[in-house]
Protein backbone atom coordinates (compact mmCIF):
# COMPACT_ATOMS: atom_id res chain seq x y z
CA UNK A 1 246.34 -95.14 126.47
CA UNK A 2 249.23 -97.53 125.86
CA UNK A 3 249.22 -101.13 127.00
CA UNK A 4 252.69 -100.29 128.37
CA UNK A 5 250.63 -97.63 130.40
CA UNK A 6 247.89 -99.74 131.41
CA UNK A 7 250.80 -102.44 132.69
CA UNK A 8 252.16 -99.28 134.59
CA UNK A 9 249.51 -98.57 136.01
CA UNK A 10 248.04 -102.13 137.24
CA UNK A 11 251.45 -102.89 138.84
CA UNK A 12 251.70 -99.65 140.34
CA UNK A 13 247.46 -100.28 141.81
CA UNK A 14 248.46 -103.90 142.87
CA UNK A 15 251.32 -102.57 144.43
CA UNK A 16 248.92 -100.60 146.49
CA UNK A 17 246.65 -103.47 147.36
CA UNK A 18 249.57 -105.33 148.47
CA UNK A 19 250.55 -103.17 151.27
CA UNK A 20 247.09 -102.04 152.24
CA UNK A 21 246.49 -106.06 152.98
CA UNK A 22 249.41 -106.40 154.58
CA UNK A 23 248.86 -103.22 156.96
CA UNK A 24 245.83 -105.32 157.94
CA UNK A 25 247.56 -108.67 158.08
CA UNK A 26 246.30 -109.78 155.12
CA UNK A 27 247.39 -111.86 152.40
CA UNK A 28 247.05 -109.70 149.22
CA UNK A 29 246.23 -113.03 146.90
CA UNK A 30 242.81 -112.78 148.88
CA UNK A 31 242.21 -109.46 147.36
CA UNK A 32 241.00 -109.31 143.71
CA UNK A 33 240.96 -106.29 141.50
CA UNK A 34 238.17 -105.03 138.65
CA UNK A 35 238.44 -103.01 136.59
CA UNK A 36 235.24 -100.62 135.70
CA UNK A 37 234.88 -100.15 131.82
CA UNK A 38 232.23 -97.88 131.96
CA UNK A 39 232.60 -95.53 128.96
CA UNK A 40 235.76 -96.61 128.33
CA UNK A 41 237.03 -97.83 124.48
CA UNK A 42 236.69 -101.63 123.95
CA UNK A 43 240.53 -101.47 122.54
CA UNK A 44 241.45 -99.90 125.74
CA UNK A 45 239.75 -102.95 127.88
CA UNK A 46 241.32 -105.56 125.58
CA UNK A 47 244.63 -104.32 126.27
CA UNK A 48 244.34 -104.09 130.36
CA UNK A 49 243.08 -107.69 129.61
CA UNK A 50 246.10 -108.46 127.73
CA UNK A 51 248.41 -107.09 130.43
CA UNK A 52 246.70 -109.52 132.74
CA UNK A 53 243.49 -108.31 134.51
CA UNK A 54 241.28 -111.09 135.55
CA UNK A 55 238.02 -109.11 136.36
CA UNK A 56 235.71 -106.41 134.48
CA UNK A 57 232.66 -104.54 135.18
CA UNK A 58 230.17 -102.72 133.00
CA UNK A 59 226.98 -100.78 134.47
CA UNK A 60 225.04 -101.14 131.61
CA UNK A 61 223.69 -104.04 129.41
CA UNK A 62 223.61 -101.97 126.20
CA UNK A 63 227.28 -100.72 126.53
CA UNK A 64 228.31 -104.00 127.69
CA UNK A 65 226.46 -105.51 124.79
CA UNK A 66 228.09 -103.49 122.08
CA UNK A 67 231.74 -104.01 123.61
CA UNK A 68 231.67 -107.44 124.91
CA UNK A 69 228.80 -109.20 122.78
CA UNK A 70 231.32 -111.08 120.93
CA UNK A 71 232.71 -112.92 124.35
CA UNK A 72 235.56 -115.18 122.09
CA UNK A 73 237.30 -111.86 120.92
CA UNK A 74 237.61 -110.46 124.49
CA UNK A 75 238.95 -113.28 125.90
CA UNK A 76 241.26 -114.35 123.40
CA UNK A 77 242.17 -117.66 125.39
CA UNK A 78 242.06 -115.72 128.44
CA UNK A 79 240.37 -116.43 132.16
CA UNK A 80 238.63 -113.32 131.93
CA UNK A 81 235.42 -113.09 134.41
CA UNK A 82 232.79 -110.02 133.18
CA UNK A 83 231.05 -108.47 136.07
CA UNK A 84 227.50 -106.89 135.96
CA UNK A 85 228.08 -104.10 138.54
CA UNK A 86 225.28 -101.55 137.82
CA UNK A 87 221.52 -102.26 138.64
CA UNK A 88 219.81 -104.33 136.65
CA UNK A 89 216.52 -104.50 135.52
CA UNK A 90 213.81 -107.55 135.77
CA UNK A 91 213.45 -107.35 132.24
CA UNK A 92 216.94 -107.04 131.22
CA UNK A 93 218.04 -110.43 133.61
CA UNK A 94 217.71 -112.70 130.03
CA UNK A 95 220.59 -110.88 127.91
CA UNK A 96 222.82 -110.02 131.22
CA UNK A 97 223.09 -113.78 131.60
CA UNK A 98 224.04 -114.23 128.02
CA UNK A 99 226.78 -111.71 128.46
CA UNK A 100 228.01 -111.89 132.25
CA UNK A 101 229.53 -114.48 134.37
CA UNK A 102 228.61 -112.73 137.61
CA UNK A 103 225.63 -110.57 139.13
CA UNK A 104 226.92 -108.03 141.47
CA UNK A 105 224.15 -106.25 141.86
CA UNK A 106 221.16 -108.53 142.92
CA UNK A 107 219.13 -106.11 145.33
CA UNK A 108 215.74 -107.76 146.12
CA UNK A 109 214.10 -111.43 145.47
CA UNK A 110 211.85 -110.56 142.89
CA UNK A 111 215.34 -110.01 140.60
CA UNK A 112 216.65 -113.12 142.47
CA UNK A 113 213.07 -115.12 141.29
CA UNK A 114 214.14 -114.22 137.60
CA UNK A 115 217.47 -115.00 137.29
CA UNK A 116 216.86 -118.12 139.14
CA UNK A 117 214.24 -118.65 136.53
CA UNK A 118 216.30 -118.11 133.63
CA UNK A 119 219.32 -119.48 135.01
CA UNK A 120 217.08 -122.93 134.82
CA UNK A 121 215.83 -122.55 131.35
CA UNK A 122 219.19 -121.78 129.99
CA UNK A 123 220.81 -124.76 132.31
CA UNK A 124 223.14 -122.07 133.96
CA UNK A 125 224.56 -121.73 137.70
CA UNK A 126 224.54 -118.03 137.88
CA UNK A 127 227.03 -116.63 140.31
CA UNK A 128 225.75 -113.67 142.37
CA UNK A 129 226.54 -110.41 145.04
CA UNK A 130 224.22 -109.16 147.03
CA UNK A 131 223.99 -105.37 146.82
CA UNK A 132 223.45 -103.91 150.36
CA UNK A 133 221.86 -100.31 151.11
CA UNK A 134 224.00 -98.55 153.68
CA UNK A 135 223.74 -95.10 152.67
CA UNK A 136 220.17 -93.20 153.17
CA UNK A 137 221.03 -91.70 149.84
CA UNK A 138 217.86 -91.72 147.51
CA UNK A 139 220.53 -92.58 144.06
CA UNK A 140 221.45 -95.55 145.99
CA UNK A 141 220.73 -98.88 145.16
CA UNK A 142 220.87 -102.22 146.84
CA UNK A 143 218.36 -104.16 149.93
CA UNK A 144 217.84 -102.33 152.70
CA UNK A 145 219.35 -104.61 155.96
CA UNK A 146 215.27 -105.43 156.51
CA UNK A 147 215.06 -107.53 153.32
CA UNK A 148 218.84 -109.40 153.68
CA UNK A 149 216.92 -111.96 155.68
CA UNK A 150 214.47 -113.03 153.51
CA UNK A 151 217.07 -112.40 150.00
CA UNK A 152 219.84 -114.56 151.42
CA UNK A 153 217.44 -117.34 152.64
CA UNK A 154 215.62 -117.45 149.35
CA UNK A 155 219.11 -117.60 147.33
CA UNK A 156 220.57 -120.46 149.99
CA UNK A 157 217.11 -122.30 148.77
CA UNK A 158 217.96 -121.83 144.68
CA UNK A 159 218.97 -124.17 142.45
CA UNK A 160 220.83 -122.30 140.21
CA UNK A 161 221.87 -119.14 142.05
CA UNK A 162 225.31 -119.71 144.10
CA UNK A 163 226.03 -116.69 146.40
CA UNK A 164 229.44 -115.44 146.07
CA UNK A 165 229.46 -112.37 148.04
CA UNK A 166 228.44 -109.21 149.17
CA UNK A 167 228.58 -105.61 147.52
CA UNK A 168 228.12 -102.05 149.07
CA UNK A 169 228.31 -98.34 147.18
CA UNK A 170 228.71 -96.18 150.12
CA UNK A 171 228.29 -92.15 149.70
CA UNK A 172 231.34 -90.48 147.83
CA UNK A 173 233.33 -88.54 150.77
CA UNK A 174 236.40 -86.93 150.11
CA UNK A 175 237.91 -88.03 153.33
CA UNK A 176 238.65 -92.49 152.92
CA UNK A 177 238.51 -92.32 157.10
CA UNK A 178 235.02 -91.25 156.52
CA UNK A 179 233.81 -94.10 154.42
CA UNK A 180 235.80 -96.94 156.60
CA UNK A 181 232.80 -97.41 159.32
CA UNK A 182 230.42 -98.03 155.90
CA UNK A 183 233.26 -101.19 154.85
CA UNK A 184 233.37 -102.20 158.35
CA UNK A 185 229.55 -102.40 158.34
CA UNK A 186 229.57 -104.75 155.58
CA UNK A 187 231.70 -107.20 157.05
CA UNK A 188 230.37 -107.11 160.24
CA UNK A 189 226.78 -107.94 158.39
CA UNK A 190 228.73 -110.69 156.32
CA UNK A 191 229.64 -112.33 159.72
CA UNK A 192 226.46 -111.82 161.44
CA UNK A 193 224.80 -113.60 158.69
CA UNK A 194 227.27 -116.41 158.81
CA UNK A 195 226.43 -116.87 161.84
CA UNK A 196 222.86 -117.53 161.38
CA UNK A 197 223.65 -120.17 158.58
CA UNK A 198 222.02 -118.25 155.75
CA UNK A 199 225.27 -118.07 153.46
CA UNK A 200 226.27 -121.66 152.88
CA UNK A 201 229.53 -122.87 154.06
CA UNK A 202 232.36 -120.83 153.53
CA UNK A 203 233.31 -117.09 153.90
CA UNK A 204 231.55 -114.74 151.41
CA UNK A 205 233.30 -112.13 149.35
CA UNK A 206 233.08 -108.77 149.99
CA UNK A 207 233.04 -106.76 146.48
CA UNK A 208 233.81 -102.81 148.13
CA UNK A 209 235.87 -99.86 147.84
CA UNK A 210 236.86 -97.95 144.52
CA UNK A 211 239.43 -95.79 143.40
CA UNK A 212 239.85 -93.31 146.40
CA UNK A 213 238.97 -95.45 148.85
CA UNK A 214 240.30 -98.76 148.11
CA UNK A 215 243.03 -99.27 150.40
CA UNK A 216 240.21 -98.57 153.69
CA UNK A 217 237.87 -101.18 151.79
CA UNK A 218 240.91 -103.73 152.08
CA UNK A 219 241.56 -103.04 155.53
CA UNK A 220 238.23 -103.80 156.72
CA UNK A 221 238.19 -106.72 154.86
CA UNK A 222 237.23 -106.01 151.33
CA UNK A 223 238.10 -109.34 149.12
CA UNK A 224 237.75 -107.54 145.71
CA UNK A 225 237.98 -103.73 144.68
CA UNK A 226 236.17 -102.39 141.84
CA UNK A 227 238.67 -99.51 140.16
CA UNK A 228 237.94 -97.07 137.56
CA UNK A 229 239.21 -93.79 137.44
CA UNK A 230 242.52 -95.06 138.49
CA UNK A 231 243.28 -97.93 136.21
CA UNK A 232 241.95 -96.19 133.12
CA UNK A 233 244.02 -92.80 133.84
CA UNK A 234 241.51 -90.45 135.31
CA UNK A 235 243.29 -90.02 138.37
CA UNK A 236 246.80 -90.32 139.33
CA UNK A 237 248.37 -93.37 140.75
């Protein structure tokens, strides 16, 4: 893929997120798009970053690793924030904060314990999403709504954790209607835990919706989108 492409294509995706915000009222600088390397060719990420995109994700440290180790070349002067996005393990957390500037997928305290941990030994403020369970799907990950309680409360507590949202992978369903009451969900869980106090001051992010969904994710409130398929050519526009 070209960068002329890839520039195609991003202004053709934001041009989608603008007018899904605005259908909800929205301001469309509130919503952020990343872009979801996995498997896809370093050269192809370094020219989407090139053509302006602000945001990647990888799933896995060892891909991520081999693509990204060398953070200087990818950014090339760039604000470029790297995303961990897949589940990550306990014993992984050390080399994920060497190559990430955000945890999206934080799912339980014990993983919040560690990279709070390391976080202190490598004098690091570690930003972090809260992956939530909604789907009884056995493949998904993330805290089931029992544990949010006790997660959010210990990460309000840590000294060098800042929470900076909330994340959801809801089932794959053909239909986007079908998948809206599993964005609204989130939000309505972001509020209700606002109200309690556990999230700090502030509005938290809500990282859902990907490429066939998007749009529903942003009019339920969705703050960032996480895009594969469609940015990288796998689907059409």
């Amino acid at each position: 893929m070209t960068t002329d492409n890839i520039e195609t294509r991003l202004l053709a995706i934001r041009t989608r997120i603008s007018n899904a915000a605005q259908r909800a009222g929205r301001d469309p600088d509130e919503i952020s798009l990343l872009a979801a390397s996995k498997t896809v060719d370093k050269e192809i990420v370094l020219d989407a970053i090139a053509s302006g995109l602000k945001h990647i994700g990888e799933n896995q440290i060892q891909e991520a690793e081999k693509k990204f180790g060398d953070k200087a070349e990818a950014l090339q002067d760039r604000s470029v924030n790297f995303h961990m996005i897949g589940h990550l393990q306990t014993n992984k957390v050390r080399k994920a904060l060497e190559l990430f500037d955000t945890i999206q997928s934080v799912d339980s305290v014990r993983l919040a314990k560690r990279i709070n941990n390391i976080a202190i030994e490598i004098n690091k403020t570690v930003s972090v999403y809260v992956e939530v369970s909604l789907s009884s799907e056995d493949s998904k990950t993330g805290a089931d709504l029992g544990e949010l309680n006790g997660l959010l409360s210990f990460i309000k507590e840590s000294t060098n954790v800042k929470l900076e949202g909330l994340m959801t992978v809801p089932p794959f369903l053909e239909n986007p209607e079908e998948v809206r009451p599993y964005f609204r969900k989130l939000r309505e869980i972001r509020d209700e835990f606002h109200g309690l106090g556990l999230i700090g001051e502030g509005s938290l992010n809500l990282s859902m919706g990907m490429s066939h969904d998007f749009e529903v994710a942003i009019e339920e409130g969705a703050t960032m989108v996480r895009l594969g398929r469609i940015v990288w050519g796998g689907i059409p526009i």
